[in-house]
Structure formats: C-alpha cells, structure tokens
N, C-alpha and C. Protein backbone atom coordinates (compact mmCIF):
# COMPACT_ATOMS: atom_id res chain seq x y z
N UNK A 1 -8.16 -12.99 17.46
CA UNK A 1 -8.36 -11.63 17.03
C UNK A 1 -7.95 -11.54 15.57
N UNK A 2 -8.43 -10.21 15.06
CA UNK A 2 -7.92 -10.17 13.69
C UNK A 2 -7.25 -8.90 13.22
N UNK A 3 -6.28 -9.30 12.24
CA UNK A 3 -5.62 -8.28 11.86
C UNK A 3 -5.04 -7.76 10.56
N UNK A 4 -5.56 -6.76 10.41
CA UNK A 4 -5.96 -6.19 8.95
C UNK A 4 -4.28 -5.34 8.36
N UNK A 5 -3.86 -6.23 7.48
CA UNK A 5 -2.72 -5.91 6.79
C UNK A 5 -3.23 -5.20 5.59
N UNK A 6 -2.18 -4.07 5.15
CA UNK A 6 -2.37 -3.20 4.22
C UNK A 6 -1.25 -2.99 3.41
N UNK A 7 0.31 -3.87 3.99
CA UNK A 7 1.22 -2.95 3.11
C UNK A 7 2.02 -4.32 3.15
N UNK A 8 3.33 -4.05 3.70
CA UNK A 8 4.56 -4.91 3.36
C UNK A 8 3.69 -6.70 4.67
N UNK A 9 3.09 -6.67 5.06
CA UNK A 9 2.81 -7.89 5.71
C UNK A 9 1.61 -8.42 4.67
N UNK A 10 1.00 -8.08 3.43
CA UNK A 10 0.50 -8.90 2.91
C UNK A 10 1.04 -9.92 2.81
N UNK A 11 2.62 -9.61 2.11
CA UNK A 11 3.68 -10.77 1.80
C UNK A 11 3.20 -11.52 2.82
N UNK A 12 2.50 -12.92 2.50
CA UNK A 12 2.77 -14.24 3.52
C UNK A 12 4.26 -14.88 3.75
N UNK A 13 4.49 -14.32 2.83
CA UNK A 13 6.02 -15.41 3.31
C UNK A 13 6.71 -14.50 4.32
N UNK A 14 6.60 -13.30 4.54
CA UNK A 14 6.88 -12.12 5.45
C UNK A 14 5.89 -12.63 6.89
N UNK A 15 5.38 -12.26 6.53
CA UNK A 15 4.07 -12.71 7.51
C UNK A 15 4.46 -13.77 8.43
N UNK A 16 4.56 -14.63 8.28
CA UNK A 16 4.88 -16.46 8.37
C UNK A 16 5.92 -16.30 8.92
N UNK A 17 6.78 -15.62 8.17
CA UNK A 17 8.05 -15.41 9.13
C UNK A 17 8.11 -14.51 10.82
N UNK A 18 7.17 -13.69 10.75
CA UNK A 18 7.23 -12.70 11.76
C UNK A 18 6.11 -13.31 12.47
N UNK A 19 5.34 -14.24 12.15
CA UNK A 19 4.13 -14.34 13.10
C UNK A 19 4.04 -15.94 12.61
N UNK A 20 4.62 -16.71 12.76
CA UNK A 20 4.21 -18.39 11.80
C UNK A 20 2.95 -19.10 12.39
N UNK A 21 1.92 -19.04 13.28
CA UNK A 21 1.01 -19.57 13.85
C UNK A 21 -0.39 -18.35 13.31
N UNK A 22 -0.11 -17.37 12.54
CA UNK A 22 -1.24 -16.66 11.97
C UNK A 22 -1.76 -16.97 11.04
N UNK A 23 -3.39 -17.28 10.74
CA UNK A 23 -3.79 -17.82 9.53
C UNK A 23 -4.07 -16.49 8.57
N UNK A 24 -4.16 -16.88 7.65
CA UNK A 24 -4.63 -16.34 6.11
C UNK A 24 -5.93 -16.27 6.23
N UNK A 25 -6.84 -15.27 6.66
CA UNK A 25 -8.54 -15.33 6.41
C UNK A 25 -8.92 -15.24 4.80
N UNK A 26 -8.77 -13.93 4.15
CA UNK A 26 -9.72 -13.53 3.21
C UNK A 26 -8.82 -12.00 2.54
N UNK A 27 -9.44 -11.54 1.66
CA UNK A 27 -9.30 -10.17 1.15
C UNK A 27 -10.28 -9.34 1.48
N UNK A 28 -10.14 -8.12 2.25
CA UNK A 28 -10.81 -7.52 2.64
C UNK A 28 -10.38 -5.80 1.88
N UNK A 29 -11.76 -5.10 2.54
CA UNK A 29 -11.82 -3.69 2.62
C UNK A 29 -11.80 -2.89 3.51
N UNK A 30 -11.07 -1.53 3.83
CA UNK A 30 -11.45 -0.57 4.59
C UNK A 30 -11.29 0.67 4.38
N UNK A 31 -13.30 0.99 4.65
CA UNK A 31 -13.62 2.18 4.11
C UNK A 31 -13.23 2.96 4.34
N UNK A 32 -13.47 4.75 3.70
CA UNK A 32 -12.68 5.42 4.03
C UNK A 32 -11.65 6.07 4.72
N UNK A 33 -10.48 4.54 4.03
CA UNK A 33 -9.27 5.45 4.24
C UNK A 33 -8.82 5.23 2.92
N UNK A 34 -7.48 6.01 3.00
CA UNK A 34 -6.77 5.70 1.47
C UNK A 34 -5.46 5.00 2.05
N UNK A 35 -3.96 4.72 1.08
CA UNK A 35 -3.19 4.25 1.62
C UNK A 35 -2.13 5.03 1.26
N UNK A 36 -0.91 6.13 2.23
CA UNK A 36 -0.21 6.63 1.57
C UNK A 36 1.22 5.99 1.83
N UNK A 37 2.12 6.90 1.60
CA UNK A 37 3.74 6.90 2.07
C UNK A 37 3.99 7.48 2.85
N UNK A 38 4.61 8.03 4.10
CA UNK A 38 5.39 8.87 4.51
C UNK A 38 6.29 8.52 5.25
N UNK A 39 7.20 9.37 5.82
CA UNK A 39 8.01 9.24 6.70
C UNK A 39 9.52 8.63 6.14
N UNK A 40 10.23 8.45 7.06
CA UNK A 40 11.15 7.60 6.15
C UNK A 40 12.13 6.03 7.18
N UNK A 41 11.78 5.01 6.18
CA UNK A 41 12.51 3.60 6.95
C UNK A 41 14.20 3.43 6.68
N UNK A 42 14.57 3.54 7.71
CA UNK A 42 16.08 2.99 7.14
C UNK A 42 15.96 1.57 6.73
N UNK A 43 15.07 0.93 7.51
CA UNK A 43 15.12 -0.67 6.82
C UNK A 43 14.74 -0.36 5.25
N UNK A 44 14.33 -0.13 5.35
CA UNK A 44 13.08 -0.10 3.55
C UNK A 44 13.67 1.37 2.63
N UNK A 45 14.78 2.53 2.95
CA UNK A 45 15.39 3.61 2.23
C UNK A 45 14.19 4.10 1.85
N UNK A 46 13.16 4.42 2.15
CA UNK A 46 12.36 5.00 1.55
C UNK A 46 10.80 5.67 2.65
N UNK A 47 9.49 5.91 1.95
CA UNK A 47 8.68 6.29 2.81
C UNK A 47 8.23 4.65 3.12
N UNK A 48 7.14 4.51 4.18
CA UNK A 48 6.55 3.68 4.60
C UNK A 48 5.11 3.69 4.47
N UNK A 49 4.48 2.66 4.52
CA UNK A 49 3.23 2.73 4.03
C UNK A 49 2.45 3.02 5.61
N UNK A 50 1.12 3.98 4.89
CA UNK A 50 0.23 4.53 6.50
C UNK A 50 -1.30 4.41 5.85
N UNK A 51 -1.87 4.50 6.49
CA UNK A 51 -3.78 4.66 6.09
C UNK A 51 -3.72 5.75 6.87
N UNK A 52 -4.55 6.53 6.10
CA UNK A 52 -5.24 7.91 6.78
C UNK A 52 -6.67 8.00 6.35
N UNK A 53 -7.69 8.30 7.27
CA UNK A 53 -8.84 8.68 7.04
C UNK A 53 -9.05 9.77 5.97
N UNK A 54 -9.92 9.21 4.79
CA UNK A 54 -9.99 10.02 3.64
C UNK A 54 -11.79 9.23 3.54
N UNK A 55 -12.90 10.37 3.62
CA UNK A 55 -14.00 9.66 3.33
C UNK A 55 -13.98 9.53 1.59
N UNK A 56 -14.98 8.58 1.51
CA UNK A 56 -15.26 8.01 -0.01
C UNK A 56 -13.32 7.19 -0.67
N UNK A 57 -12.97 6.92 -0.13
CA UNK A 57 -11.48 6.11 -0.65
C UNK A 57 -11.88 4.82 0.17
N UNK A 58 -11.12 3.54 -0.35
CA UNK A 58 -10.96 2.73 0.46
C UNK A 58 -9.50 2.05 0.22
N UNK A 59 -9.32 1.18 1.21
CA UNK A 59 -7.72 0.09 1.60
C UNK A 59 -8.22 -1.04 0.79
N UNK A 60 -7.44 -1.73 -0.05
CA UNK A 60 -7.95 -2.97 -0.04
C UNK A 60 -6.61 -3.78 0.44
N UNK A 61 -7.02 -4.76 1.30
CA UNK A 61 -6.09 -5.45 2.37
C UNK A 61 -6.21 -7.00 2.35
N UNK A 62 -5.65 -7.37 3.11
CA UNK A 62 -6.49 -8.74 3.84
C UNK A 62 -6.30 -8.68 5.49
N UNK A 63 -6.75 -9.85 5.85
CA UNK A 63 -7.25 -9.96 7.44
C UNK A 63 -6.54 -11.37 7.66
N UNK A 64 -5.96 -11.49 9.08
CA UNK A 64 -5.10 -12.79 9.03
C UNK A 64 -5.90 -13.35 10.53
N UNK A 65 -5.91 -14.19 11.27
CA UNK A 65 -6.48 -14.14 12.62
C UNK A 65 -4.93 -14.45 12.97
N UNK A 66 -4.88 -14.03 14.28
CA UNK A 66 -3.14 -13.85 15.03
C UNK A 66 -4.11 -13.98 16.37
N UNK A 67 -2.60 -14.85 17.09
CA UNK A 67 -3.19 -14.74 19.02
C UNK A 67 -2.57 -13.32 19.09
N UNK A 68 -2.59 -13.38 20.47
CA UNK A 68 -2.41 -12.50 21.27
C UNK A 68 -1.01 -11.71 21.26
N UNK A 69 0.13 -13.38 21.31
CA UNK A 69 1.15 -13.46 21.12
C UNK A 69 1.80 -12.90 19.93
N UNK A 70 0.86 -13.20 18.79
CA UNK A 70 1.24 -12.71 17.07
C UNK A 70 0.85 -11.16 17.34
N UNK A 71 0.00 -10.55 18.14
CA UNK A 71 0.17 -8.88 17.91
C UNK A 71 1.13 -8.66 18.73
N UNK A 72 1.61 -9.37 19.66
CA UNK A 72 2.83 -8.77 20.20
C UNK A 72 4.03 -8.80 19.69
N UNK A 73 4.44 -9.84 19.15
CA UNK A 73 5.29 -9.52 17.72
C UNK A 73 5.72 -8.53 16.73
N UNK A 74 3.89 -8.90 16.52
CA UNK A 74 3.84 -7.46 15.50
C UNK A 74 3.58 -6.27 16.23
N UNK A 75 3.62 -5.74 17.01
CA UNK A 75 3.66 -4.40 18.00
C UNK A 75 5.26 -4.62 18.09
N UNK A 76 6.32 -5.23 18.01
CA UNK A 76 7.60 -4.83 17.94
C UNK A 76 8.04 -4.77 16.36
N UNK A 77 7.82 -5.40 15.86
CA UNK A 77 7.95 -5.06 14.01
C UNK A 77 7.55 -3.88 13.81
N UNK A 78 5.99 -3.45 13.85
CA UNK A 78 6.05 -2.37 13.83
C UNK A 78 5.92 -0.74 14.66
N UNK A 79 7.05 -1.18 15.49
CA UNK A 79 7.68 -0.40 16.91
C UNK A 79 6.57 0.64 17.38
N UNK A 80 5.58 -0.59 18.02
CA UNK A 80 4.08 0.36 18.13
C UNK A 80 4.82 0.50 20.09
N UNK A 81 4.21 1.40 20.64
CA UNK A 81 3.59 2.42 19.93
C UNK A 81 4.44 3.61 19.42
N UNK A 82 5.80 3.79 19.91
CA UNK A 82 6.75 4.89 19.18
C UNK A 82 6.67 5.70 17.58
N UNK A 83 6.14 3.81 16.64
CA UNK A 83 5.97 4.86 15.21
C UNK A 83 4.75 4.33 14.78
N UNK A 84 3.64 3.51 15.31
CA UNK A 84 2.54 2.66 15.00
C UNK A 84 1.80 2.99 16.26
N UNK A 85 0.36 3.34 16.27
CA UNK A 85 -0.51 2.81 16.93
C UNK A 85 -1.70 1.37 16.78
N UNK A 86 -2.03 0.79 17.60
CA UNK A 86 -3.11 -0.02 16.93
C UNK A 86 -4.77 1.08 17.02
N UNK A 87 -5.25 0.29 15.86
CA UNK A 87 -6.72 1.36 15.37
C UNK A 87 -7.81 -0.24 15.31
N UNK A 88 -8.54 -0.12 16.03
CA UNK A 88 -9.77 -1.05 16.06
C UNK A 88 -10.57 -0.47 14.03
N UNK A 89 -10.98 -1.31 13.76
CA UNK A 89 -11.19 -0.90 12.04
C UNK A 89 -12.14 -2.04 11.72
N UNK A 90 -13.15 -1.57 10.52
CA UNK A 90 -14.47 -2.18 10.89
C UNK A 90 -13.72 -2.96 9.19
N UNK A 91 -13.45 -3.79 9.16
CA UNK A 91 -13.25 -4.60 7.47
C UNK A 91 -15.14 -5.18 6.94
N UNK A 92 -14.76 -5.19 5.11
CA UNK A 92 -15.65 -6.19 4.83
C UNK A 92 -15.07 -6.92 3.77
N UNK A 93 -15.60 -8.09 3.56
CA UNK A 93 -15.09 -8.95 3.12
C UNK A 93 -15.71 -9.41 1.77
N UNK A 94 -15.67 -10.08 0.53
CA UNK A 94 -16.13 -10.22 -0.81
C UNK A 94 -17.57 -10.62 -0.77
N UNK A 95 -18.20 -10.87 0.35
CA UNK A 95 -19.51 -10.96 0.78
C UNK A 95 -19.73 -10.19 1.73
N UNK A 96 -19.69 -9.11 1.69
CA UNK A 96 -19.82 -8.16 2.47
C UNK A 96 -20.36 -7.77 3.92
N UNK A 97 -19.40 -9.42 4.36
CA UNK A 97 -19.29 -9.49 5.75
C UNK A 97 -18.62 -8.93 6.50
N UNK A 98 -19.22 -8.19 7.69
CA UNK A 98 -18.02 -7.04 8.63
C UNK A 98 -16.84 -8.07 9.35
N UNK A 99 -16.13 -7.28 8.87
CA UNK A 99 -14.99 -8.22 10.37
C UNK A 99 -14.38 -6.96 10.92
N UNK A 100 -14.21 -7.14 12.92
CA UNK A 100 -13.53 -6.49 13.11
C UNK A 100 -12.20 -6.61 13.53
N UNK A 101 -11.44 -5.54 12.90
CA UNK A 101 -9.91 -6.12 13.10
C UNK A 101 -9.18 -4.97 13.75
N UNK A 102 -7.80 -5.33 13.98
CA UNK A 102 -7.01 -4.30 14.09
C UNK A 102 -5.94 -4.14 13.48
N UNK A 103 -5.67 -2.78 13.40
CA UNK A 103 -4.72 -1.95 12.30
C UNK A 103 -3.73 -1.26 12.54
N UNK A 104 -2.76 -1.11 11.88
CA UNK A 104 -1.56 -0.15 12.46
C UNK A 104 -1.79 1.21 11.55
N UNK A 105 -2.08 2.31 12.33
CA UNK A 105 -2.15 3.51 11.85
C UNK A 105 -0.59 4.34 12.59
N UNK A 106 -0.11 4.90 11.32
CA UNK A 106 1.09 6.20 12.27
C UNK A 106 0.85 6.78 13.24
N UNK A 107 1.87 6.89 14.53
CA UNK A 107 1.37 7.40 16.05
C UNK A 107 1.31 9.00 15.56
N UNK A 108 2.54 9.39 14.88
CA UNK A 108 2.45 10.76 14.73
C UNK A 108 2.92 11.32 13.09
N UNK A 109 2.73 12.81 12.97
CA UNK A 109 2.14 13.05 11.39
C UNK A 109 3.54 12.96 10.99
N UNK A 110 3.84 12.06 9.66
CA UNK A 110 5.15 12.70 8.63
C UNK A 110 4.35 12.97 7.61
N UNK A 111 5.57 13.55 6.63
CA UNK A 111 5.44 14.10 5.28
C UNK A 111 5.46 13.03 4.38
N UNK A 112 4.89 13.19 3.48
CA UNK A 112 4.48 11.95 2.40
C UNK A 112 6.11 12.17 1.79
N UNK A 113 6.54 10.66 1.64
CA UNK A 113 7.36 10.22 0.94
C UNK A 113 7.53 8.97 0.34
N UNK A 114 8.09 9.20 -1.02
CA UNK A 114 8.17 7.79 -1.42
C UNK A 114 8.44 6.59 -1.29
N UNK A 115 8.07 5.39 -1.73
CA UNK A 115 8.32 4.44 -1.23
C UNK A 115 9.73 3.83 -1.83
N UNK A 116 10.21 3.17 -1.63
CA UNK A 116 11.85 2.34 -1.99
C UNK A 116 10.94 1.28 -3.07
N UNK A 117 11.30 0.77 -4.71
CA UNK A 117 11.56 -0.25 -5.46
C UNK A 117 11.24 -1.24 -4.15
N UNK A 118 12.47 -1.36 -4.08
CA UNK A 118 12.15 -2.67 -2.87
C UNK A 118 11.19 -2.75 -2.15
N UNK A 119 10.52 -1.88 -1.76
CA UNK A 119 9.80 -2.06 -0.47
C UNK A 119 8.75 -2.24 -1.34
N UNK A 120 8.35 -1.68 -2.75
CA UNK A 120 7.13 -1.57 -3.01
C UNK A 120 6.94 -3.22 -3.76
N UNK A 121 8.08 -3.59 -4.47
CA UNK A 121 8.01 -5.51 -4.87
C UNK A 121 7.74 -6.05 -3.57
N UNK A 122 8.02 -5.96 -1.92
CA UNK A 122 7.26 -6.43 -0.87
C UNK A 122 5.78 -6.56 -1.21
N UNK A 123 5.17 -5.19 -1.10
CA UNK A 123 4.17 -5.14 -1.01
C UNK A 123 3.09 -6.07 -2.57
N UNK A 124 3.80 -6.07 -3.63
CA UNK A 124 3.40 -6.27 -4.91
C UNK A 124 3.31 -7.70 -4.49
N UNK A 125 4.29 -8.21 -4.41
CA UNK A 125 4.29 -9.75 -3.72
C UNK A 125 3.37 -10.35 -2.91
N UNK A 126 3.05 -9.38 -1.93
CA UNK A 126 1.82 -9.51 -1.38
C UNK A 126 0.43 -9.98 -1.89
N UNK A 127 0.46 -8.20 -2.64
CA UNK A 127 -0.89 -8.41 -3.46
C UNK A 127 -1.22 -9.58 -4.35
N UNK A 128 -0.15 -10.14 -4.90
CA UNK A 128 -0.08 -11.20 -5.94
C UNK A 128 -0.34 -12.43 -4.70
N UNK A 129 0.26 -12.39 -3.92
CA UNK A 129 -0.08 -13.71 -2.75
C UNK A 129 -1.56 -14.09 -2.86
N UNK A 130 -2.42 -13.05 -2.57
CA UNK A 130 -3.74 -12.64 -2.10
C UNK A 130 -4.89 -12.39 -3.22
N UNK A 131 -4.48 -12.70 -4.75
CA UNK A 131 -4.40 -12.18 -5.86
C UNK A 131 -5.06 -10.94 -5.89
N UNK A 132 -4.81 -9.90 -5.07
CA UNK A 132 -5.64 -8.03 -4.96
C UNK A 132 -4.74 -8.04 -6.54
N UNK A 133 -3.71 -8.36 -7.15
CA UNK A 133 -3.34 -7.72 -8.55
C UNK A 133 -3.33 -8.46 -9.80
C-alpha cells in the first residue's frame, strides 16, 4: 500500500525510524488541498501539520510504499483514530501518474496554530531529503 506523507514524516531519517521496512517511492501531489497548522502537540510545543480540502491549492508530498504492519505503526504515531483519521487520496506523480495512497487527515476541527522552529526544521529536513526545497 501507499502512503502519502505531507509534514514531519517526510524526514526519512524519521520515517526509517518509525517504519524501517518502508520504501521511498517518488514526490508527489495532492490536489485540492492546502497544508495548514492547528491544534496543539506537546511533543512538537506548537500547532501540527493537517490538509484540509481547499479546491484549486495543492500538498506537495511524497509517497512511501509501507506493509500493513508500517500503517499500523503509523496509526499509533499518529494516534489515529483519536487525533488522525486515515483518508484514501488520489496522488500524482512528476509524470503525472495517479497513485493511490493513504493519508492522515485531523479526526476533529482545531484552530489554526503555529507551528514550533523545531517542528518546522523536521519538516524542512524532509523537504530537503526529497529535494521539494
């Protein structure tokens, strides 16, 4: 299966750690949504990253393939379903091949808040992994 990272799990070295048998596919897209902050992490002091449906915006992400076992992992990382749901999500890829993956969208609404320095060099790290920056 596949699974479409958007925020602090770009980081591969994050990744690897929480899931070590998941490969690295590609850099992908997903259409209209955008990517915000809200809520707030005691791990991370700050908001957390969410996708919300916004037409004409898009995510730019990547896609990792994970067993079964690696979303169950990650369904306790990110304490689905209490503050994460999974969202079936149509990706495309630099050849604008569909992949379908799955996504962690917020189970329920917070207020946009900022993200923590720290949390956001996670995510930067990421992007630089993947070169999105």
């Amino acid at each position: 299966m596949y699974y479409f990272a958007y925020a602090s799990n770009l980081n591969k070295k994050q990744m690897q750690e929480r899931c070590p048998s998941a490969k690295p596919i590609s850099v992908v897209t997903l259409s209209h949504y955008r990517l915000v902050f809200v809520g707030w992490s005691r791990k991370w002091r700050g908001g957390y990253a969410n996708i919300q449906p916004f037409r004409g915006e898009k995510v730019i992400g990547a896609v990792y393939e994970v067993s079964e076992e690696d979303m169950k992992k990650l369904d306790r990382y990110e304490d689905c379903p209490a503050t994460y749901n999974r969202l079936n999500v149509i990706l495309n890829d630099d050849l604008g091949r569909r992949i379908d993956a799955v996504a962690y969208i917020r189970a329920v609404r917070a207020e946009p808040t900022p993200p923590s320095k720290e949390y956001l060099a996670v995510i930067e790290q990421g992007c630089r992994d993947w070169g999105i920056l």
